[in-house]
C-alpha atoms as a PDB file:
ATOM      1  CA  UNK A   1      70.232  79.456 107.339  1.00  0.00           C
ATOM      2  CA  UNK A   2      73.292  77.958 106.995  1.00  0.00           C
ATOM      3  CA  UNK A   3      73.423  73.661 107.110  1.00  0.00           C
ATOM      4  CA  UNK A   4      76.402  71.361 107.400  1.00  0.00           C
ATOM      5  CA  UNK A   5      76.492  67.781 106.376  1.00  0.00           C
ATOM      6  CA  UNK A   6      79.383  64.949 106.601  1.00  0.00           C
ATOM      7  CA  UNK A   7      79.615  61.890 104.554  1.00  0.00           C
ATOM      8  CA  UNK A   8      82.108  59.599 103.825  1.00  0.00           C
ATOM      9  CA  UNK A   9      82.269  58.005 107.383  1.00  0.00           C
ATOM     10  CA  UNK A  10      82.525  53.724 106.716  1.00  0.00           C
ATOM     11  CA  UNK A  11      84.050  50.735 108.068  1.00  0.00           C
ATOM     12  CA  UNK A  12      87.542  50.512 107.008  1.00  0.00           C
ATOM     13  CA  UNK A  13      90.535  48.130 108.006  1.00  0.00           C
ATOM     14  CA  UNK A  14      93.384  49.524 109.760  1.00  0.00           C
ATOM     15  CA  UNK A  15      95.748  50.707 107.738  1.00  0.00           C
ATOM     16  CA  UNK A  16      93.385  52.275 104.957  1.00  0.00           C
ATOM     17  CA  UNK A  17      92.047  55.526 103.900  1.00  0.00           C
ATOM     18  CA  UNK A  18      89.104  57.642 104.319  1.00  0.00           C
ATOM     19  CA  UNK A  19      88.393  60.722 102.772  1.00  0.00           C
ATOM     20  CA  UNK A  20      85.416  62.547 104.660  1.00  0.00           C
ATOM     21  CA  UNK A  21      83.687  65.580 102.881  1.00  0.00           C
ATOM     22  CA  UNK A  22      81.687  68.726 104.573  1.00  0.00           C
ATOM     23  CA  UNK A  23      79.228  69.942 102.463  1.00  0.00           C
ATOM     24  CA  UNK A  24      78.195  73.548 103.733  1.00  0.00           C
ATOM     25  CA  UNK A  25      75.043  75.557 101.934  1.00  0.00           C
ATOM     26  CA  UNK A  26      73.626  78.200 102.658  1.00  0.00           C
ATOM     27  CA  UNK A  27      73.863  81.766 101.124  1.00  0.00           C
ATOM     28  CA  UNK A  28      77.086  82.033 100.449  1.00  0.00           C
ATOM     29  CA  UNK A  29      78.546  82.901 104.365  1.00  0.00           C
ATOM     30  CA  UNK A  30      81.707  84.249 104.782  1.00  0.00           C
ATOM     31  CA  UNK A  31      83.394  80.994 106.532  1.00  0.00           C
ATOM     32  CA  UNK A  32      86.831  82.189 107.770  1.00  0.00           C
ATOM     33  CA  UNK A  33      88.018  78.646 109.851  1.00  0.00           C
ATOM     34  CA  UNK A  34      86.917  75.449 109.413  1.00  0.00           C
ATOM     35  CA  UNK A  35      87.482  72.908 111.875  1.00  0.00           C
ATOM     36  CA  UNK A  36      86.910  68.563 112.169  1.00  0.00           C
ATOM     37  CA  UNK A  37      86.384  67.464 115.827  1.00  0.00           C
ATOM     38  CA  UNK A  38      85.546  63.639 116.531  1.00  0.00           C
ATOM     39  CA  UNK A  39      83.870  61.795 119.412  1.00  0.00           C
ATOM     40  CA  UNK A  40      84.582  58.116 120.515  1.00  0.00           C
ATOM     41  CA  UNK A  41      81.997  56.180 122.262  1.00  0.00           C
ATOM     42  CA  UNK A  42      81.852  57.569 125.646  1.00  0.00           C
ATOM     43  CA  UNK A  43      84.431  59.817 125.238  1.00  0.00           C
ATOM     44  CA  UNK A  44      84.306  63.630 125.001  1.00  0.00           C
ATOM     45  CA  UNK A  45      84.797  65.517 121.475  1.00  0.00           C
ATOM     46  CA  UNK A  46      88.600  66.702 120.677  1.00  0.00           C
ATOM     47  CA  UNK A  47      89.643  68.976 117.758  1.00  0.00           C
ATOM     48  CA  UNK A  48      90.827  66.803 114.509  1.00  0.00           C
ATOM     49  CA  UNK A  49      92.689  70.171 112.678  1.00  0.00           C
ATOM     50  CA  UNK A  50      91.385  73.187 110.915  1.00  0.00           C
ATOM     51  CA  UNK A  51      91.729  75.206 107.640  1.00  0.00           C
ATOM     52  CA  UNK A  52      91.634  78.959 107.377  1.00  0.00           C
ATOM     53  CA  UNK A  53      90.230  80.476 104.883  1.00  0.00           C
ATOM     54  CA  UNK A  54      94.062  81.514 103.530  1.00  0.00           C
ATOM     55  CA  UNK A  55      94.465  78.088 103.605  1.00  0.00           C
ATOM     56  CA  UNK A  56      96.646  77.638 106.737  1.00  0.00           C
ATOM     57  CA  UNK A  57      96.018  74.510 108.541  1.00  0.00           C
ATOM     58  CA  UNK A  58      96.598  72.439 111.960  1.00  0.00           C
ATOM     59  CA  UNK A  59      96.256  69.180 113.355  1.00  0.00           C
ATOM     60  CA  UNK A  60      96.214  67.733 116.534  1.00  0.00           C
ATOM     61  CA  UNK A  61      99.171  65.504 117.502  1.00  0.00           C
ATOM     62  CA  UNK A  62      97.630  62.428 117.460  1.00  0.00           C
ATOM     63  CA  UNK A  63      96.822  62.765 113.388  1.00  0.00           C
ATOM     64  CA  UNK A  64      99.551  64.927 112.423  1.00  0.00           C
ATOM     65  CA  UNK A  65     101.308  62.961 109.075  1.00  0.00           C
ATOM     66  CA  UNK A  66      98.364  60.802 108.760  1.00  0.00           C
ATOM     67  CA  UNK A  67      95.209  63.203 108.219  1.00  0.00           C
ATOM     68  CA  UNK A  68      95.055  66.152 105.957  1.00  0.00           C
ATOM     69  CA  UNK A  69      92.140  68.710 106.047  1.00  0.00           C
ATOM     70  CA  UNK A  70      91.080  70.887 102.523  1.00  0.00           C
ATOM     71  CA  UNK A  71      88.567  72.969 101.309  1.00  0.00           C
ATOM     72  CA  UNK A  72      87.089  73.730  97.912  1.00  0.00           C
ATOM     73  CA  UNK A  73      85.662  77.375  98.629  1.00  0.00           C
ATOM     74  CA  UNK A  74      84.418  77.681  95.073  1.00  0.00           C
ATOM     75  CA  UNK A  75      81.993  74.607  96.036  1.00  0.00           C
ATOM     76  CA  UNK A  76      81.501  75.386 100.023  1.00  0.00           C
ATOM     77  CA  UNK A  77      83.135  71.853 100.526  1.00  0.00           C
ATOM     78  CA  UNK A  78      85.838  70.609 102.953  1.00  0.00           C
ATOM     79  CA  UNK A  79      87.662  67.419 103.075  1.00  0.00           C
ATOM     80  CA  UNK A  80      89.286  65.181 105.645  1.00  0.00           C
ATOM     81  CA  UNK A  81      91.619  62.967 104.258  1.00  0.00           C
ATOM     82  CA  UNK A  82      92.545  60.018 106.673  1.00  0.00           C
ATOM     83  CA  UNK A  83      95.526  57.851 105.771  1.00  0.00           C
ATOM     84  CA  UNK A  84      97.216  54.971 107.571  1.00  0.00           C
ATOM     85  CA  UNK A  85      93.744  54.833 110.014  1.00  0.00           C
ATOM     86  CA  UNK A  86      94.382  52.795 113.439  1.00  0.00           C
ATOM     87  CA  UNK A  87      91.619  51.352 115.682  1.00  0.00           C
ATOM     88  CA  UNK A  88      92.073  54.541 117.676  1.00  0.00           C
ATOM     89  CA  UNK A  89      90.697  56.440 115.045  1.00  0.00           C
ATOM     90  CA  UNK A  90      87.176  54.936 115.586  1.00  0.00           C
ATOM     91  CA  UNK A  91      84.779  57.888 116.430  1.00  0.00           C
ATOM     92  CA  UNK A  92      81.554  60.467 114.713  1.00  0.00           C
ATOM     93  CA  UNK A  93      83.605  62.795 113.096  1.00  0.00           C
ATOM     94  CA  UNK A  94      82.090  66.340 112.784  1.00  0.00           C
ATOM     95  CA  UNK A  95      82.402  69.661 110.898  1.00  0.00           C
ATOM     96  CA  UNK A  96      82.709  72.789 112.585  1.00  0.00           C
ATOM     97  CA  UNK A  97      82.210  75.837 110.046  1.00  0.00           C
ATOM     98  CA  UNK A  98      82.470  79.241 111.595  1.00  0.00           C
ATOM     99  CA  UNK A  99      81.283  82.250 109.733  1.00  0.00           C
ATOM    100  CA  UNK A 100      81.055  85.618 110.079  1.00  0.00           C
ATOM    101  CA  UNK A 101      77.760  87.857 109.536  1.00  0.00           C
ATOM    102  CA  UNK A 102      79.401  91.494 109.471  1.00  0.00           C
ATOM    103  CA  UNK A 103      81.216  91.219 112.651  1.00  0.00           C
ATOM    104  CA  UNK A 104      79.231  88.719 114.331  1.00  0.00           C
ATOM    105  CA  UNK A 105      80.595  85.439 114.124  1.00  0.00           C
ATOM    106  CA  UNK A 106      78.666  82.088 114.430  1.00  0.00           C
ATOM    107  CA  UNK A 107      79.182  78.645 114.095  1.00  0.00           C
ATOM    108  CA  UNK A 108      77.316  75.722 112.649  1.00  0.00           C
ATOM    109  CA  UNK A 109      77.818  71.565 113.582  1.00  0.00           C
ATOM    110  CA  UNK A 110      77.149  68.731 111.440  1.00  0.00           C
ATOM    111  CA  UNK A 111      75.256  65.779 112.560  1.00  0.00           C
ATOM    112  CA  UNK A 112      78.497  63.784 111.978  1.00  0.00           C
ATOM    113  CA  UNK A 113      79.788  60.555 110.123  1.00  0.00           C
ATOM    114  CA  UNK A 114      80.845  57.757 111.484  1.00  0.00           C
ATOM    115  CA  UNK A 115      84.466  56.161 110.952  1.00  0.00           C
ATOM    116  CA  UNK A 116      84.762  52.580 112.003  1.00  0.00           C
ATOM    117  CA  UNK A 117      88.560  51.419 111.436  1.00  0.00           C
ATOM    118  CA  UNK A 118      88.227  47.393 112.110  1.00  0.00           C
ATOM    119  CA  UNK A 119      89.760  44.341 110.893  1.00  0.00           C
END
């Protein structure tokens, strides 16, 4: 019941700036964390950062200073801003929303966007 969709993902040259948005729908979950992962071709999936839902976030080291994650909870949207992007930064970037049914948590994947950073 509840359905998570990227966009924003596009070819940019290094150096420029992406801002990625996770549209989540549904009605109205309780969404405590939520979290961008991304996967390079052949590689396995790694955590991007997260938000809370007190608005606390976390990166990983590798986009600390250059990436910041928000969230519009009045709109069910979250955003990935990605500044200064490097070649290294090629990879389907997904959106991870966890929410909570009562006590039972659950958590819901986007079919990803895809980030090209290319000269």
């Amino acid at each position: 019941q509840v359905q998570v969709e990227e966009s924003g993902g596009d070819l940019v040259q290094p150096g420029g700036s992406l801002r990625l948005s996770c549209t989540i729908s549904g009605d109205n979950p309780t969404v405590p964390l939520v979290a961008w992962y991304r996967q390079g071709l052949g590689k396995q999936r790694e955590l991007v950062g997260s938000i809370a839902s007190v608005g606390t976030t976390s990166y990983s080291d590798s986009v600390k200073g250059r990436f910041t994650i928000s969230r519009d909870k009045e709109r069910n949207l979250a955003y990935l801003q990605m500044d200064s992007l490097k070649p290294e930064d090629t990879a389907v970037y997904f959106c991870n929303v966890w929410t909570l049914n009562g006590t039972t948590p659950k958590d819901y994947w986007g079919q990803g966007t895809q980030v090209t950073v290319s000269s």
